[in-house]
Protein backbone atom coordinates (compact mmCIF):
# COMPACT_ATOMS: atom_id res chain seq x y z
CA UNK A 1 35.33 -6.41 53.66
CA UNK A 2 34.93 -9.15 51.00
CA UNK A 3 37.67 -12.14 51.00
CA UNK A 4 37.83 -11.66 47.60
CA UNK A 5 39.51 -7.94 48.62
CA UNK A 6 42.06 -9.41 50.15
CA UNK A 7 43.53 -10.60 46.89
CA UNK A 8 43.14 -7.05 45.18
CA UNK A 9 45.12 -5.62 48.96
CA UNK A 10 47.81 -8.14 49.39
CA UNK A 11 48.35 -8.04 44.91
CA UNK A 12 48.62 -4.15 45.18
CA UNK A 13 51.31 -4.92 47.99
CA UNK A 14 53.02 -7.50 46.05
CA UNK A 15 52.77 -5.01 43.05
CA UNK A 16 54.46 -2.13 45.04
CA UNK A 17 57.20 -3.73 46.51
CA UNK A 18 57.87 -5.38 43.36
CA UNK A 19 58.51 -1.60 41.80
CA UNK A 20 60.80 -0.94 45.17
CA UNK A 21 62.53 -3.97 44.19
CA UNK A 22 63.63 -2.62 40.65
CA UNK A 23 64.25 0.42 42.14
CA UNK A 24 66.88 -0.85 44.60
CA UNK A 25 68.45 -2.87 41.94
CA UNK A 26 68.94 0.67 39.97
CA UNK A 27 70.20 2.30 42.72
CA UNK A 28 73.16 -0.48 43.18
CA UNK A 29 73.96 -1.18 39.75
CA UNK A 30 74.82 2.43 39.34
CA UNK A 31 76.45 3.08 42.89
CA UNK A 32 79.87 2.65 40.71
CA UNK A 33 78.89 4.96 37.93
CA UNK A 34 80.73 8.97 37.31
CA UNK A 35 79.77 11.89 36.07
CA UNK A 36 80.83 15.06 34.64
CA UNK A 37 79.00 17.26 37.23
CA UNK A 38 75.64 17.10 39.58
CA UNK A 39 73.39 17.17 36.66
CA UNK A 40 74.79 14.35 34.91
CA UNK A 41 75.91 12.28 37.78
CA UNK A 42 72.65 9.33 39.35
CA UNK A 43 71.17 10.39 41.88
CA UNK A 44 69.74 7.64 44.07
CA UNK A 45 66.01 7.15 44.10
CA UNK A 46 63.00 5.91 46.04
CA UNK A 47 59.56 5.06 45.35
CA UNK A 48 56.77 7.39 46.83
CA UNK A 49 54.35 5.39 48.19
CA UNK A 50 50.37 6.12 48.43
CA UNK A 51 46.77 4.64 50.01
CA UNK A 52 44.27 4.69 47.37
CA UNK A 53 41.03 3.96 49.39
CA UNK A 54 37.42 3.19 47.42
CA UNK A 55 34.22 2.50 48.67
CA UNK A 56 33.03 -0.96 48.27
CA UNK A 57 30.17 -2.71 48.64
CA UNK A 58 29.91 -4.98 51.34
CA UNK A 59 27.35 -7.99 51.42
CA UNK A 60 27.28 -7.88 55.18
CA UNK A 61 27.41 -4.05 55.51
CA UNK A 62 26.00 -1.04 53.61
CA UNK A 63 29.40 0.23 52.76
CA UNK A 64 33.03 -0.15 53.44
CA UNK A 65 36.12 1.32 52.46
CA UNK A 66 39.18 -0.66 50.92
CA UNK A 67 42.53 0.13 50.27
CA UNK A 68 45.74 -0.71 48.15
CA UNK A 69 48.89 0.45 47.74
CA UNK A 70 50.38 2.18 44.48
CA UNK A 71 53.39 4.01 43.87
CA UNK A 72 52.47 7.63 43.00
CA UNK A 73 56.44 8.62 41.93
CA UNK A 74 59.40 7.58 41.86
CA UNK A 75 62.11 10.40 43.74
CA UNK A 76 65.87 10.79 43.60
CA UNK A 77 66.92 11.15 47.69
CA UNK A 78 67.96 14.41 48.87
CA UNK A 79 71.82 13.42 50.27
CA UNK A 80 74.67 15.35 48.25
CA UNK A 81 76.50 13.48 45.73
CA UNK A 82 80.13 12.72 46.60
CA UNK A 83 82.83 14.81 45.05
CA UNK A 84 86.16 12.80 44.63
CA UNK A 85 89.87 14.44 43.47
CA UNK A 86 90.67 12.58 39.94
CA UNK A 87 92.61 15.14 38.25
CA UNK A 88 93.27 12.48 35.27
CA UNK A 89 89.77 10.67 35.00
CA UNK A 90 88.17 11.68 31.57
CA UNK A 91 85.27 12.71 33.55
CA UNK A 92 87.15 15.48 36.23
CA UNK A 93 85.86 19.06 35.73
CA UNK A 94 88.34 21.69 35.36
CA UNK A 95 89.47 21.42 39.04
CA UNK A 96 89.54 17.72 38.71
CA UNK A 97 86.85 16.78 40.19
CA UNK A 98 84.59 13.58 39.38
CA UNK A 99 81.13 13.23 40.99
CA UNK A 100 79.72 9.90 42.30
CA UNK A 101 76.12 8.67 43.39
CA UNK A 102 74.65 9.41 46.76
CA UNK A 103 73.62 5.43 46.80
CA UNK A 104 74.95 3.75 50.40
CA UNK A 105 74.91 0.36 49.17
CA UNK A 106 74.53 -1.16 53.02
CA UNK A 107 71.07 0.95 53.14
CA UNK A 108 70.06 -0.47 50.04
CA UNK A 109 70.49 -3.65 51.14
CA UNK A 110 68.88 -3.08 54.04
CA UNK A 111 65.95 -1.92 52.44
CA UNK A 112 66.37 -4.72 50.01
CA UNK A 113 65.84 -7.06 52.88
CA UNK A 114 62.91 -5.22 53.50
CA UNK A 115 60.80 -5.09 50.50
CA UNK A 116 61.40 -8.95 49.87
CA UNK A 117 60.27 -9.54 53.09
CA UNK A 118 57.04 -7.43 52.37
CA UNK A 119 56.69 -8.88 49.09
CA UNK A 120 56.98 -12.80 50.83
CA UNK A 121 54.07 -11.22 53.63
CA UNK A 122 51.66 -10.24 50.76
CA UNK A 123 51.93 -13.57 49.36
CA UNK A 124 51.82 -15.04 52.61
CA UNK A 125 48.66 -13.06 53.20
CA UNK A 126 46.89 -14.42 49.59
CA UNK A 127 47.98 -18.20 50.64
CA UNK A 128 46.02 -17.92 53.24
CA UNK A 129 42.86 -15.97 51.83
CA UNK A 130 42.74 -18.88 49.29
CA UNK A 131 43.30 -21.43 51.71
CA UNK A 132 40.42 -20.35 53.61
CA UNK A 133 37.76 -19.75 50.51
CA UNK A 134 38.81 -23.63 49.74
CA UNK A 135 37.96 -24.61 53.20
CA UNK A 136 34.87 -22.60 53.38
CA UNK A 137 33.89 -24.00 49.65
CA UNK A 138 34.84 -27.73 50.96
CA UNK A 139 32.35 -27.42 53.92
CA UNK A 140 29.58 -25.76 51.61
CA UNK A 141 29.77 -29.12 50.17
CA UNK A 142 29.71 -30.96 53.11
CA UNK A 143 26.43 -29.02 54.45
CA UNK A 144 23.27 -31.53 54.66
């Protein structure tokens, strides 16, 4: 594998947790929100992630494979919305019923926590990369 992969890896990474990010942010600024019935009501959601491997070229092999990291889809979570008794709310069916979000705002921060700390390894990961191509360009100039 190239060094120069390493970039296109860890920037697919960054790229991915990035979208988790914004997805986490969704989920939380809505955990307050009511609706009218399931339908209409947020549903929680989480990104699907997916491998997407190509074959490279390789100077110091014949082939090799590479991979990154995408987000295929994007997924509301399977846990049943919560039903609350609001006989006056604007929004209560006719048994006065509101519905609110399945998001559990501790798990969302917990995968908040998470995907930064990805995010901070990816970039971790290219500081170094580029670290080492200027060391390895520094001693190419040093060679006699």
């Amino acid at each position: 594998m190239s060094l120069m992969n390493i970039f296109d890896i860890a920037g697919s990474g960054m790229s991915a947790q990035s979208i988790r990010l914004n997805v986490i942010a969704s989920n939380l600024s809505n955990k307050d929100s009511i609706g009218k019935s399931e339908k209409e009501t947020y549903h929680a959601k989480q990104p699907v992630f997916e491998t997407v491997m190509d074959e490279a070229m390789d100077p110091f092999s014949e082939k090799s494979l590479t991979g990154q990291v995408k987000v295929s889809d994007i997924q509301d979570t399977q846990e049943q919305l919560t039903k609350e008794y609001k006989p006056g709310h604007p929004f209560a069916d006719k048994d006065g019923y509101v519905f609110t979000p399945n998001v559990n705002p501790i798990q969302e921060m917990a995968n908040m926590v998470d995907a930064s700390r990805a995010y901070q390894n990816n970039v971790q990961v290219m500081q170094t990369a580029k670290n080492l191509l200027l060391k390895v360009i520094n001693n190419l100039g040093d060679v006699k």
